[in-house]
N, C-alpha and C. Protein backbone atom coordinates (compact mmCIF):
# COMPACT_ATOMS: atom_id res chain seq x y z
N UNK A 1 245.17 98.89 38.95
CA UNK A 1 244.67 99.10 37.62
C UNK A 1 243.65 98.03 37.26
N UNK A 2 244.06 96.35 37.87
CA UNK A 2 243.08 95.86 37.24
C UNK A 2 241.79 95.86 38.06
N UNK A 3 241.73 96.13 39.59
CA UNK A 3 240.71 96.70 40.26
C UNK A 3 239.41 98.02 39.23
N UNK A 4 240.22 98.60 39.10
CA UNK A 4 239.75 99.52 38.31
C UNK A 4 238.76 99.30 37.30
N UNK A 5 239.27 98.73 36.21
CA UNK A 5 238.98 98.04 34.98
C UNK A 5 237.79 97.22 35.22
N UNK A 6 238.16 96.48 36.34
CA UNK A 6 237.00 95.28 36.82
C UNK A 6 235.53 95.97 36.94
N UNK A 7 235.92 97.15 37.97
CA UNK A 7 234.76 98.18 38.92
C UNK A 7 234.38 98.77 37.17
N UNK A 8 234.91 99.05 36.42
CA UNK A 8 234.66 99.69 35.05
C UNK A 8 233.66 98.93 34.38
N UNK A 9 233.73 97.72 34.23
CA UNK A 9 233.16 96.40 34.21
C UNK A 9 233.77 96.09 32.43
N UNK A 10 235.27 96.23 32.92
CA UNK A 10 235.61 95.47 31.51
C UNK A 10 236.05 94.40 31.84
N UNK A 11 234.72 93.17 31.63
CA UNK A 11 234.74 91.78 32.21
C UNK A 11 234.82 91.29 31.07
N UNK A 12 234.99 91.21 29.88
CA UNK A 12 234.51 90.47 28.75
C UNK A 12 236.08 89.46 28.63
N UNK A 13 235.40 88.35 28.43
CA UNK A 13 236.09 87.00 28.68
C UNK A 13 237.29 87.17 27.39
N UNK A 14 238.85 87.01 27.11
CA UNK A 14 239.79 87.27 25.79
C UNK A 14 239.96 86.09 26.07
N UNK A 15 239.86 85.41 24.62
CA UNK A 15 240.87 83.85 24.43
C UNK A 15 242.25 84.27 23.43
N UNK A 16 243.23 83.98 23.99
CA UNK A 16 244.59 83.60 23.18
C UNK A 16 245.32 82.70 23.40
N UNK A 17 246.41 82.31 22.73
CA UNK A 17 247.22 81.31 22.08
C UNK A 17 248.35 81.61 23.16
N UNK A 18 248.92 80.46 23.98
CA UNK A 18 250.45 80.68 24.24
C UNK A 18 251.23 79.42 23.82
N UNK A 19 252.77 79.76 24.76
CA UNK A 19 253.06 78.26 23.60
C UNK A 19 253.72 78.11 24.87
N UNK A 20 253.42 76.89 25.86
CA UNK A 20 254.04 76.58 27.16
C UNK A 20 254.28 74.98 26.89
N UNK A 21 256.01 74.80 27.24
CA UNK A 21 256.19 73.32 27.26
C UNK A 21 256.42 72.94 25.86
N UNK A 22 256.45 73.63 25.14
CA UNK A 22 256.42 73.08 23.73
C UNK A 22 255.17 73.16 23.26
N UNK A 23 254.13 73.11 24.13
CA UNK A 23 253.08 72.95 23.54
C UNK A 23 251.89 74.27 23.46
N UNK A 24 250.75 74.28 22.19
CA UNK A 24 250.32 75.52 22.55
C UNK A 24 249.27 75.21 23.12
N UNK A 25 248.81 76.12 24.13
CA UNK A 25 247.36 76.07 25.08
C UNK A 25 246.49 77.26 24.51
N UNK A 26 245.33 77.34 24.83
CA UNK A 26 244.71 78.60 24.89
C UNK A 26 243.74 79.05 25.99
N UNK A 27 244.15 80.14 26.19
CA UNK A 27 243.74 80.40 27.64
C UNK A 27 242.85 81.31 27.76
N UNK A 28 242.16 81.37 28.29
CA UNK A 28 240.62 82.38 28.49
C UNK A 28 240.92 83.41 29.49
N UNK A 29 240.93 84.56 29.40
CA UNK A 29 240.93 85.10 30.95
C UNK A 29 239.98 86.50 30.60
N UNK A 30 239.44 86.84 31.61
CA UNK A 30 238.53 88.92 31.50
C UNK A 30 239.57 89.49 31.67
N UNK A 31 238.91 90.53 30.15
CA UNK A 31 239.82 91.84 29.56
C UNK A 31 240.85 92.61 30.59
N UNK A 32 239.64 92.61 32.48
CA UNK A 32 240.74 93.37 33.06
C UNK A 32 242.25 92.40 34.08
N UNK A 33 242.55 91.52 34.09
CA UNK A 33 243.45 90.71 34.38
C UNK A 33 244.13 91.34 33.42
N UNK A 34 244.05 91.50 32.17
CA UNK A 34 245.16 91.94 31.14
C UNK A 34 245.26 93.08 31.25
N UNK A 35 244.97 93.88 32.15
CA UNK A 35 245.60 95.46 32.06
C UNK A 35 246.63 96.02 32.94
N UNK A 36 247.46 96.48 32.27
CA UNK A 36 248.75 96.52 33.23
C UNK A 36 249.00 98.23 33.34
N UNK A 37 249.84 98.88 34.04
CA UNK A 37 250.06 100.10 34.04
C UNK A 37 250.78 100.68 32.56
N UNK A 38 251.35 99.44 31.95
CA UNK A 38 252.05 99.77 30.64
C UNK A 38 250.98 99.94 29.58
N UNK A 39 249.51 99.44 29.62
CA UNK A 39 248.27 99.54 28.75
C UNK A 39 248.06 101.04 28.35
N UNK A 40 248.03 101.60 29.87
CA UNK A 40 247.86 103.45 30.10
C UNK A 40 248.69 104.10 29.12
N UNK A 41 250.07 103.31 29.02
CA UNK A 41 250.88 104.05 28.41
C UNK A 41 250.95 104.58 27.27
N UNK A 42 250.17 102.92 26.94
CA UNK A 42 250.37 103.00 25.40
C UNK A 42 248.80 103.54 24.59
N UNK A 43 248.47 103.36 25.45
CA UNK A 43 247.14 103.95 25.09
C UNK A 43 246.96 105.39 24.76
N UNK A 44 247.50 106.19 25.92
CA UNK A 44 247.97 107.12 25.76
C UNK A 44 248.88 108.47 24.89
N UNK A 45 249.75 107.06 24.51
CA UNK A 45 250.70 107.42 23.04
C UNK A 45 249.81 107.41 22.22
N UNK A 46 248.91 106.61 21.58
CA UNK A 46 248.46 106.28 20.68
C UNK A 46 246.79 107.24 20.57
N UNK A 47 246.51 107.29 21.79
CA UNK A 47 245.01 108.55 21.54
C UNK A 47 245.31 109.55 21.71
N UNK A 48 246.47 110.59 22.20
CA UNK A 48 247.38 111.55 22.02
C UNK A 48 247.65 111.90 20.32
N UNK A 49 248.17 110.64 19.64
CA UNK A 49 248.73 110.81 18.48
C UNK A 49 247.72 110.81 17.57
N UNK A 50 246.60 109.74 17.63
CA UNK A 50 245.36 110.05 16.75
C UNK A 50 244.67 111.99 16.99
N UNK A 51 244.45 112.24 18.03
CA UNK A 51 244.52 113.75 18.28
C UNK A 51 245.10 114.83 17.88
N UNK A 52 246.54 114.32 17.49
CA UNK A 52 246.97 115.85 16.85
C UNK A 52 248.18 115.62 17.68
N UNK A 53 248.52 115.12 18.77
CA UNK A 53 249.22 115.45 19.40
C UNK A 53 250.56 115.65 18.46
N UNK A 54 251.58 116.36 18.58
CA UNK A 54 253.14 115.73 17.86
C UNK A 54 253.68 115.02 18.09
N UNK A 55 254.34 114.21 17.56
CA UNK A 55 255.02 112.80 17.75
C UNK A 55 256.32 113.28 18.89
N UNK A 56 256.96 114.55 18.54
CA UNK A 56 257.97 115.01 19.52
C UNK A 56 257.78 115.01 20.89
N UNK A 57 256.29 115.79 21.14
CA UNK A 57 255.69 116.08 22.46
C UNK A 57 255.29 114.69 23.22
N UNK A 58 254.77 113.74 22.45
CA UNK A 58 254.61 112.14 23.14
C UNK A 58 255.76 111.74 23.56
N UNK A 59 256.81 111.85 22.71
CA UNK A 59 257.92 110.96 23.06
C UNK A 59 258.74 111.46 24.31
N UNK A 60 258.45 112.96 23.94
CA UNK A 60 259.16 113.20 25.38
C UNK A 60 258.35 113.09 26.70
N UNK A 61 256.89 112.59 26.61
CA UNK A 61 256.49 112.16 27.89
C UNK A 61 257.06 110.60 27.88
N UNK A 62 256.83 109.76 27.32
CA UNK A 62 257.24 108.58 27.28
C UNK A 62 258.51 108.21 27.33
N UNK A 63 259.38 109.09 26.42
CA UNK A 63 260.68 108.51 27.15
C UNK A 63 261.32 107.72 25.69
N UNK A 64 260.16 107.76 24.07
CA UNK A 64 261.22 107.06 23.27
C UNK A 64 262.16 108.13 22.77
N UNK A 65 263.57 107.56 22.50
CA UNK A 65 264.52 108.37 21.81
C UNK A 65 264.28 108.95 20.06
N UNK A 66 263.78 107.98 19.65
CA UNK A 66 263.55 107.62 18.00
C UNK A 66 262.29 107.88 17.71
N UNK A 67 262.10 108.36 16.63
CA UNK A 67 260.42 108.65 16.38
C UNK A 67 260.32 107.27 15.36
N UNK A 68 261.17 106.65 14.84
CA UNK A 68 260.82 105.04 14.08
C UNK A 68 260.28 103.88 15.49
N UNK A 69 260.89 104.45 16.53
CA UNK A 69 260.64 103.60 17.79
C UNK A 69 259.62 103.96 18.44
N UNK A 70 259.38 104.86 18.61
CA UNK A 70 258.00 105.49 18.81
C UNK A 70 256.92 105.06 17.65
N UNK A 71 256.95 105.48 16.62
CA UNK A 71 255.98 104.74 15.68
C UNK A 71 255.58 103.09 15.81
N UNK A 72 256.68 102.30 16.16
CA UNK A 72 256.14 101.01 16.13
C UNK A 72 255.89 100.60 17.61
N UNK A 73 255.96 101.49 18.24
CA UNK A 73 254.99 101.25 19.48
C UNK A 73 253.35 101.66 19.55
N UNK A 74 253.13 102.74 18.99
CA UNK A 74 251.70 102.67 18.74
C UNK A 74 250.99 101.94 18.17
N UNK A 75 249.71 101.93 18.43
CA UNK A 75 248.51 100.66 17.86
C UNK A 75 247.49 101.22 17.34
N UNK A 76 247.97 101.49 16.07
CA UNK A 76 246.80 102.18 14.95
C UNK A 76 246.17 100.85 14.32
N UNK A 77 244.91 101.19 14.03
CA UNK A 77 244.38 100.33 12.74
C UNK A 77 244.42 100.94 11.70
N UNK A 78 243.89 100.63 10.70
CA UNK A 78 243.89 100.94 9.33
C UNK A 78 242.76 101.90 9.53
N UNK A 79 241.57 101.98 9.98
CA UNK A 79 240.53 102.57 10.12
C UNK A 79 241.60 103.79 10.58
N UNK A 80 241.89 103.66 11.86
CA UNK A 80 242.53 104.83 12.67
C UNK A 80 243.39 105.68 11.70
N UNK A 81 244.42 105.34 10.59
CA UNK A 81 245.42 105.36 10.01
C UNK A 81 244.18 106.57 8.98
N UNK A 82 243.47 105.84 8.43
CA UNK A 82 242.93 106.55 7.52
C UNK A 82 241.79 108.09 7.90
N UNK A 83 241.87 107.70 9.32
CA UNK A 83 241.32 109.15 10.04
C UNK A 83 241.74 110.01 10.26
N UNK A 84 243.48 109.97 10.90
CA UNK A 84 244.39 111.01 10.51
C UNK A 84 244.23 111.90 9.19
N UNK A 85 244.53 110.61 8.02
CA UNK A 85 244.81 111.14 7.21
C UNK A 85 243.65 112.33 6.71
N UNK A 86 242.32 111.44 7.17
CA UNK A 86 241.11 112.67 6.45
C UNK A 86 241.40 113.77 7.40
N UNK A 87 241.70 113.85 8.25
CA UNK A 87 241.92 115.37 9.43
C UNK A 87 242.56 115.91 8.97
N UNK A 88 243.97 115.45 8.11
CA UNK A 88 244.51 116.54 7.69
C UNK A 88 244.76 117.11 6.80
N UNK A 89 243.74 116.40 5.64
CA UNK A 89 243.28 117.11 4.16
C UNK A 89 242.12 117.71 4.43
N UNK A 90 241.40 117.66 5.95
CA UNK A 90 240.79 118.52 5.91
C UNK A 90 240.87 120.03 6.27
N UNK A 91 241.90 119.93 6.80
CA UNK A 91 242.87 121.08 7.62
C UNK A 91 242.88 121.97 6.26
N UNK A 92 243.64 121.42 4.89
CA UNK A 92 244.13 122.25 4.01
C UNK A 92 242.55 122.16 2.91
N UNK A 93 242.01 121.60 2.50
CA UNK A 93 240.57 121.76 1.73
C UNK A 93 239.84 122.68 2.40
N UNK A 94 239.95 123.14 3.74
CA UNK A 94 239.03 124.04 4.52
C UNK A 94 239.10 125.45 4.28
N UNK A 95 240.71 125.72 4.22
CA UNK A 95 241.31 127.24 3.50
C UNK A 95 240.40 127.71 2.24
């Protein structure tokens, strides 16, 4: 996967915060070092669900039991959050 990503050329350098030893460092590394097979997953859940998908039909590819557990696994923004919402007043204003 991170082969992939690399050949993709998602090289762009991420700085974050860890806390090793007591102490915090911050560490630099490219976007694709950070991509793991669990990224797909969630990515997946989450551009599925911006789509329309049903929350039922995700979960049963993924595997959550709970749709509260499922919800706080996805990674909406506020932007994203508020795009749903126009999709589906547009659904009923369109009638």
């Amino acid at each position: 996967m991170k082969d992939v990503c690399k050949e993709a050329g998602i090289t762009e350098v991420v700085q974050y915060n860890e806390v090793r030893a007591g102490k915090r460092v911050v560490i630099q590394q490219p976007k694709y070092d950070l991509v793991s097979s669990h990224t797909g997953r969630r990515s997946f859940a989450t551009n599925s669900y911006i789509d329309g998908v049903p929350a039922i039909s995700i979960m049963a590819i993924t595997g959550h039991r709970t749709e509260s557990a499922f919800l706080k696994y996805l990674k909406l923004s506020k932007d994203e959050h508020a795009r749903i919402i126009e999709q589906h007043l547009n659904k009923y204003t369109a009638k």
